[in-house]
Protein backbone atom coordinates (compact mmCIF):
# COMPACT_ATOMS: atom_id res chain seq x y z
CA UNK A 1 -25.27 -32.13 86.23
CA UNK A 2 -21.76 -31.26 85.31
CA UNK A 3 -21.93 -33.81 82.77
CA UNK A 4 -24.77 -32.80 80.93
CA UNK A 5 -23.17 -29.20 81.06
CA UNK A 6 -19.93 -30.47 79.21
CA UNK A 7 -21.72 -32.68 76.64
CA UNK A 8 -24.49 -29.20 75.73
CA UNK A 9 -20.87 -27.43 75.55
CA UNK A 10 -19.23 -29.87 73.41
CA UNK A 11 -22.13 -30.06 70.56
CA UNK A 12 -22.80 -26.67 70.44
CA UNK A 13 -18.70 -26.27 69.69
CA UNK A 14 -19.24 -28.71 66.87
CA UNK A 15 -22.12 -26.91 65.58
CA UNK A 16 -20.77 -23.66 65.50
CA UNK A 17 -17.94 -25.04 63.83
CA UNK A 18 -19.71 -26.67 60.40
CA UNK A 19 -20.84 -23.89 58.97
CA UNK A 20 -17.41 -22.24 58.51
CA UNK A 21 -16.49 -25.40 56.96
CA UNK A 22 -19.54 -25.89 54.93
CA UNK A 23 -19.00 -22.01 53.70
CA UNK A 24 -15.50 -22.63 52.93
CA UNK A 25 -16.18 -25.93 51.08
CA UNK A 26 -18.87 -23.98 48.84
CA UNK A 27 -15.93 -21.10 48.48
CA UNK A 28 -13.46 -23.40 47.29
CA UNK A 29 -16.52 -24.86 44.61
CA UNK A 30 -17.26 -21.39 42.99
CA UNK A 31 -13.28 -20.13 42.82
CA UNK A 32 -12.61 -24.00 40.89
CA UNK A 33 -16.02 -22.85 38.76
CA UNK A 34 -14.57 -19.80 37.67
CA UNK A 35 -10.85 -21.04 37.36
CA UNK A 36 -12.23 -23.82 34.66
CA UNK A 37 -14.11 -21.07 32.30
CA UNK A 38 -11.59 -19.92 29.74
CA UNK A 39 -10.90 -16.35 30.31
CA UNK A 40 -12.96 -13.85 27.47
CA UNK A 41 -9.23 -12.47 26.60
CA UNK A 42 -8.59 -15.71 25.07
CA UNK A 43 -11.50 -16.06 23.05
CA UNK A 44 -11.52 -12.51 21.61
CA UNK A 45 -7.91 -11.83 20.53
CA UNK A 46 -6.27 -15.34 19.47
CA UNK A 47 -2.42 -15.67 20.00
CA UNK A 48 -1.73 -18.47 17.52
CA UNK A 49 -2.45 -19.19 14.06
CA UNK A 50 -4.24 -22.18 15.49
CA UNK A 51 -6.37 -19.84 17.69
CA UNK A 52 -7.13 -17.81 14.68
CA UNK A 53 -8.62 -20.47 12.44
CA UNK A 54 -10.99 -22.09 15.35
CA UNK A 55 -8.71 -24.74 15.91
CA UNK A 56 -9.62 -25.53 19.70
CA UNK A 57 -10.94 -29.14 19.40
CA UNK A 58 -14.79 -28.30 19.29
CA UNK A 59 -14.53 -27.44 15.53
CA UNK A 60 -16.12 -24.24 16.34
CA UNK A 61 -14.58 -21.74 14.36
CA UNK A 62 -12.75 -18.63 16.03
CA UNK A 63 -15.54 -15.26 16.11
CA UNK A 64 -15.08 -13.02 12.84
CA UNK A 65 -14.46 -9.86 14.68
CA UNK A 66 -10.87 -11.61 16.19
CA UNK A 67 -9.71 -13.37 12.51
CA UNK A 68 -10.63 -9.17 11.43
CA UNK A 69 -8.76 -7.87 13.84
CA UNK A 70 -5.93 -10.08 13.39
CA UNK A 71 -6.02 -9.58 9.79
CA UNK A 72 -5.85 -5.45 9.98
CA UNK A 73 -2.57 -6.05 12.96
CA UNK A 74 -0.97 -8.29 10.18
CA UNK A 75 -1.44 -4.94 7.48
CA UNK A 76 -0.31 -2.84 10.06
CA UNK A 77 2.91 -4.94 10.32
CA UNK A 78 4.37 -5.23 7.57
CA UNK A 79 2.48 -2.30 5.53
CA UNK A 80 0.33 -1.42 2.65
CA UNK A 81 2.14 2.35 2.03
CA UNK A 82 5.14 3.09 3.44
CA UNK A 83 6.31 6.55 2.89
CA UNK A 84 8.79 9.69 3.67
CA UNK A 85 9.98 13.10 2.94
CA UNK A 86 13.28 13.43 1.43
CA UNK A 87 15.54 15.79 3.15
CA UNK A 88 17.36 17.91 1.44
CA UNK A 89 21.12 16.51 2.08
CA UNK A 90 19.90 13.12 0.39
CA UNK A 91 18.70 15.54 -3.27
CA UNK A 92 21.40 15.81 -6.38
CA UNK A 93 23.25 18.86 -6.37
CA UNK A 94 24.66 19.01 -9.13
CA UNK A 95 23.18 19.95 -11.91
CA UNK A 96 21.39 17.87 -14.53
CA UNK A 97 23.02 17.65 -18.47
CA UNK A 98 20.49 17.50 -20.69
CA UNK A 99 19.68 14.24 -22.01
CA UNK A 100 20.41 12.92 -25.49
CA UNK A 101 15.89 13.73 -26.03
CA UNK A 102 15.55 9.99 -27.61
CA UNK A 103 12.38 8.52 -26.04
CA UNK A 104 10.71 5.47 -26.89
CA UNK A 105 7.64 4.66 -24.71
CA UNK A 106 5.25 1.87 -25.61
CA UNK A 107 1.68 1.68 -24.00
CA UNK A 108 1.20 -1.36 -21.61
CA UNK A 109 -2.51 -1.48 -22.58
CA UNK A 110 -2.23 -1.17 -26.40
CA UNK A 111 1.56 -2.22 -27.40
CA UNK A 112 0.57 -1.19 -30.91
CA UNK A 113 0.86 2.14 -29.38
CA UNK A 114 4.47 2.96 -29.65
CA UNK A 115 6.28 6.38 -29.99
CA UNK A 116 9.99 6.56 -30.94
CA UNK A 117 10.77 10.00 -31.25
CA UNK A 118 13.29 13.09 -29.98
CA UNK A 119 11.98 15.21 -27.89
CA UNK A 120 14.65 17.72 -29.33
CA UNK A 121 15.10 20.49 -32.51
CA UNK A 122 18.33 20.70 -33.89
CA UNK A 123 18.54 24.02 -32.18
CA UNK A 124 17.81 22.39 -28.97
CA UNK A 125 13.58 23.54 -28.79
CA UNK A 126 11.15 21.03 -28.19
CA UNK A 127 9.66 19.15 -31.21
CA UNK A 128 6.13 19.88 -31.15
CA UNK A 129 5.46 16.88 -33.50
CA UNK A 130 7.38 14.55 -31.16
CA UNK A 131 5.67 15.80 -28.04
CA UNK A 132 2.24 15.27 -29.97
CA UNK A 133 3.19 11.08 -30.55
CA UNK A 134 4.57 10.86 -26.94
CA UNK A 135 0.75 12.94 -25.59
CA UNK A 136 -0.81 10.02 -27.66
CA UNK A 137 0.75 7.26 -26.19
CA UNK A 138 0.39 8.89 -22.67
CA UNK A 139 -3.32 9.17 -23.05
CA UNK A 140 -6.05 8.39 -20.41
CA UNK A 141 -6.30 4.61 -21.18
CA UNK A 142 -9.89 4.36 -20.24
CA UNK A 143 -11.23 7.51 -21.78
CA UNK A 144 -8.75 8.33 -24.83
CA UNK A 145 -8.55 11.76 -23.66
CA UNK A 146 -5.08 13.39 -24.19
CA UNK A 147 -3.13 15.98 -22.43
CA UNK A 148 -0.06 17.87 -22.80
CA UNK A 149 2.45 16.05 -20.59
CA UNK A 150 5.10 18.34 -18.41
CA UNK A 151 7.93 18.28 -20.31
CA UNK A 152 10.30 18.00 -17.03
CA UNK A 153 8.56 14.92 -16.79
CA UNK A 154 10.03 13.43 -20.33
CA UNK A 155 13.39 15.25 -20.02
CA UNK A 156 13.38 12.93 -16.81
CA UNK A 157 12.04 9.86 -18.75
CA UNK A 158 15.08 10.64 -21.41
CA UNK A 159 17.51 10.59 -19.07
CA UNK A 160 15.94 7.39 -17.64
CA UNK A 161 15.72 5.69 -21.64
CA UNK A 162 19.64 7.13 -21.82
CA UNK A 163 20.62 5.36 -18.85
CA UNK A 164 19.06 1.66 -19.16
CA UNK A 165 20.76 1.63 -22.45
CA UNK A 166 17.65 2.38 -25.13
CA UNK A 167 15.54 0.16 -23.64
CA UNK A 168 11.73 0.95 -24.47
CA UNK A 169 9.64 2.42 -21.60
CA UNK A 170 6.86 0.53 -21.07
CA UNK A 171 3.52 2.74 -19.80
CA UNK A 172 1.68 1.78 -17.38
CA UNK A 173 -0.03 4.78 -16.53
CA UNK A 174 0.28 8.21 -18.19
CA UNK A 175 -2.47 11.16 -17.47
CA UNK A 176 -5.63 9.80 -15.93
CA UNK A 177 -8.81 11.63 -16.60
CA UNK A 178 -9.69 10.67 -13.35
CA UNK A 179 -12.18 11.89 -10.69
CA UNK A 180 -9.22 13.00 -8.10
CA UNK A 181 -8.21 15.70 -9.69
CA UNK A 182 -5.29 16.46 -7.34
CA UNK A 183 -3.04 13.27 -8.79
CA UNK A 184 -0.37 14.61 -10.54
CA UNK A 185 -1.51 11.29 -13.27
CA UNK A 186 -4.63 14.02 -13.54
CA UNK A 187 -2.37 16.93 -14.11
CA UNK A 188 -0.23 14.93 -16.67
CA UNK A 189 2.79 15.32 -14.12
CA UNK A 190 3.38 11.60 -13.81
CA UNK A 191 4.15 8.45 -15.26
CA UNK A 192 4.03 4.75 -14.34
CA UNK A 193 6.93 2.93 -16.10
CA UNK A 194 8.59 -0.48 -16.25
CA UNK A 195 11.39 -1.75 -18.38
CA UNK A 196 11.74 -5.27 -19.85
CA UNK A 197 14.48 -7.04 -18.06
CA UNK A 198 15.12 -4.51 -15.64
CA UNK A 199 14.37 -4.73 -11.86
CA UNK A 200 12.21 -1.97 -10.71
CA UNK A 201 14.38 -1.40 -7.94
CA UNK A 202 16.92 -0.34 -10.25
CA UNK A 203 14.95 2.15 -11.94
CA UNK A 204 13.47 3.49 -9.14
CA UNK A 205 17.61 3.87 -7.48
CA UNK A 206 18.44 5.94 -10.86
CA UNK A 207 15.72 7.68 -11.04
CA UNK A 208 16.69 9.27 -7.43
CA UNK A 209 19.57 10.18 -8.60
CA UNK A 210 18.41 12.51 -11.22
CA UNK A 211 16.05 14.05 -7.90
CA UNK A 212 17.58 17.77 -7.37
CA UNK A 213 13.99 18.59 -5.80
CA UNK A 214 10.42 18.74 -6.93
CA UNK A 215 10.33 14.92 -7.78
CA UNK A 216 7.81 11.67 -6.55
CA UNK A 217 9.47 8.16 -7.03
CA UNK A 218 7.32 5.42 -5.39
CA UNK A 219 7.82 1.64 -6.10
CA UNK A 220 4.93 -1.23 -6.16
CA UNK A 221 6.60 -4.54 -5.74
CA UNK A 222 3.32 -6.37 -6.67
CA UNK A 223 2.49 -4.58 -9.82
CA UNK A 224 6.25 -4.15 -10.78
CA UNK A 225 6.34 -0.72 -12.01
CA UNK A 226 7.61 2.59 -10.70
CA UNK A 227 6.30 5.82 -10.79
CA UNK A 228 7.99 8.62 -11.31
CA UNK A 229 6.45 12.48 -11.02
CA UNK A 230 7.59 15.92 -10.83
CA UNK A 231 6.38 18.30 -8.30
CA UNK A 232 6.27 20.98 -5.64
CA UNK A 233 9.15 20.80 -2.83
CA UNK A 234 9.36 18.70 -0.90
CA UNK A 235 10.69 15.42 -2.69
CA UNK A 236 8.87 11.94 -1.91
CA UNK A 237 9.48 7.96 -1.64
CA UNK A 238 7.19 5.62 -1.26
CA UNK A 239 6.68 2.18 -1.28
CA UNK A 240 3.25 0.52 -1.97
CA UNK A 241 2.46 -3.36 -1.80
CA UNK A 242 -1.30 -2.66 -2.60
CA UNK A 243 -2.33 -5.23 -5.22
CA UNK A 244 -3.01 -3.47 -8.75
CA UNK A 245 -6.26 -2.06 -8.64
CA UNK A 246 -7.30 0.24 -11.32
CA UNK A 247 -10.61 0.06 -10.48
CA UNK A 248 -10.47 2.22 -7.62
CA UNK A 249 -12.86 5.11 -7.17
CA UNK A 250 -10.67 7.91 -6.96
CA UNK A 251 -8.91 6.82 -10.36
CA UNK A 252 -12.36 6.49 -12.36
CA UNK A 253 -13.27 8.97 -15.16
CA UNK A 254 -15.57 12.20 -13.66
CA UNK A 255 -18.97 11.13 -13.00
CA UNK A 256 -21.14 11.28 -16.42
CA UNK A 257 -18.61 10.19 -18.48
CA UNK A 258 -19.78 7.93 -21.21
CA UNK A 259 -17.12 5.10 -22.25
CA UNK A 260 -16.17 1.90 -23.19
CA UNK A 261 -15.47 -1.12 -21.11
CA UNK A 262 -13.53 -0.15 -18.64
CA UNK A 263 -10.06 -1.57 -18.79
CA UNK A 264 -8.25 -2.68 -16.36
């Protein structure tokens, strides 16, 4: 009797015992499941260049949104438009001597459009003849529309011909009849200029120093021109690595306007 009593005991101990085991045995089989899957993180936001092309050994190419996503970080990095005020302990103060008024400016679009001329009377008035040649030159290249350009804006381009030793200014961009009308291109405030055999950096470090206030300098490394504007305090620098693109809405003629090919 005693012995049948230990042996019930006995089995029921073992029974009681496998399921545990059985339960931890499945446990361990669903935490080595979910260990193998690759973790979404991975998938959506790549860490190598590797990663970003698809390159996991399946061929299958990484999803759009992450190569996007990557893409706009990469802008964000090193920058598009990078910009600033200029405070007023980095302006000229002294003031600036008039230039000698020689100007020569040649369009970029139509180098048979040239203008050599002194913005400058003998008795030191502007030369409404030589202000007409340098309006023409400085025309809307897409529309042929003309305007009269600020003439603090070509006692500034004088001073910039002076410097760089008579060098012609090449235009890149004078007014713009353009739909955004608040561009000081619109307002025929500003001026897109490049010199043959001279850096743009350089122009765009003398044309700072002629800045006593009032004035826009911004550099494009990837079109290789400057532009230089006058304007309300407070002065402004920028630099802008967007490829050219003239063909950007906001620098179209108005809406309606009937013209040739558009240039570019």
């Amino acid at each position: 009797m005693l012995r049948r009593l230990a042996l019930g005991t006995a089995f029921a101990l073992v029974v009681g015992a496998v399921p545990p085991v059985v339960r931890a045995e499945a446990g361990n089989v669903q935490v080595d499941k979910v260990q193998a899957e690759p973790p979404a993180a991975t998938i959506e936001e790549p860490t190598t260049p590797a990663e970003a092309v698809g390159n996991s050994g399946d061929d299958t190419p990484a999803p759009k949104p992450s190569r996007a996503r990557r893409r706009r970080g990469k802008s964000r990095l090193h920058g598009r438009f990078v910009g600033r005020v200029v405070p007023d302990d980095k302006l000229r103060k002294e003031p600036l001597q008039r230039p000698s008024g020689n100007l020569k400016i040649v369009s970029a679009a139509n180098p048979g459009d040239v203008a050599s001329v002194n913005i400058y009377n003998d008795d030191g008035s502007y030369n409404v003849d030589a202000l007409e040649d340098l309006n023409h030159v400085l025309r809307c290249r897409r529309t042929d529309a003309e305007k009269p350009i600020d003439l603090q804006l070509l006692v500034l381009l004088s001073h910039v011909y002076d410097h760089f030793g008579g060098k012609p200014l090449e235009i890149v961009s004078g007014y713009r009849n353009q739909r955004k009308q608040s561009s000081n291109h619109f307002k025929g405030r500003a001026s897109d200029i490049r010199i043959a055999g001279v850096s743009p950096k350089k122009i765009e470090a003398f044309a700072e120093t002629l800045d006593r206030g009032g004035m826009g300098i911004g550099i494009y490394p990837r079109s290789g021109f400057v532009h230089v504007d006058v304007r309300s305090p407070p002065s402004y620098r920028w630099t802008d690595y967007s490829p050219p693109n003239s063909n950007a809405a906001e620098k179209r003629p108005p809406r309606g306007w009937k013209r040739k090919k558009l240039e570019s």
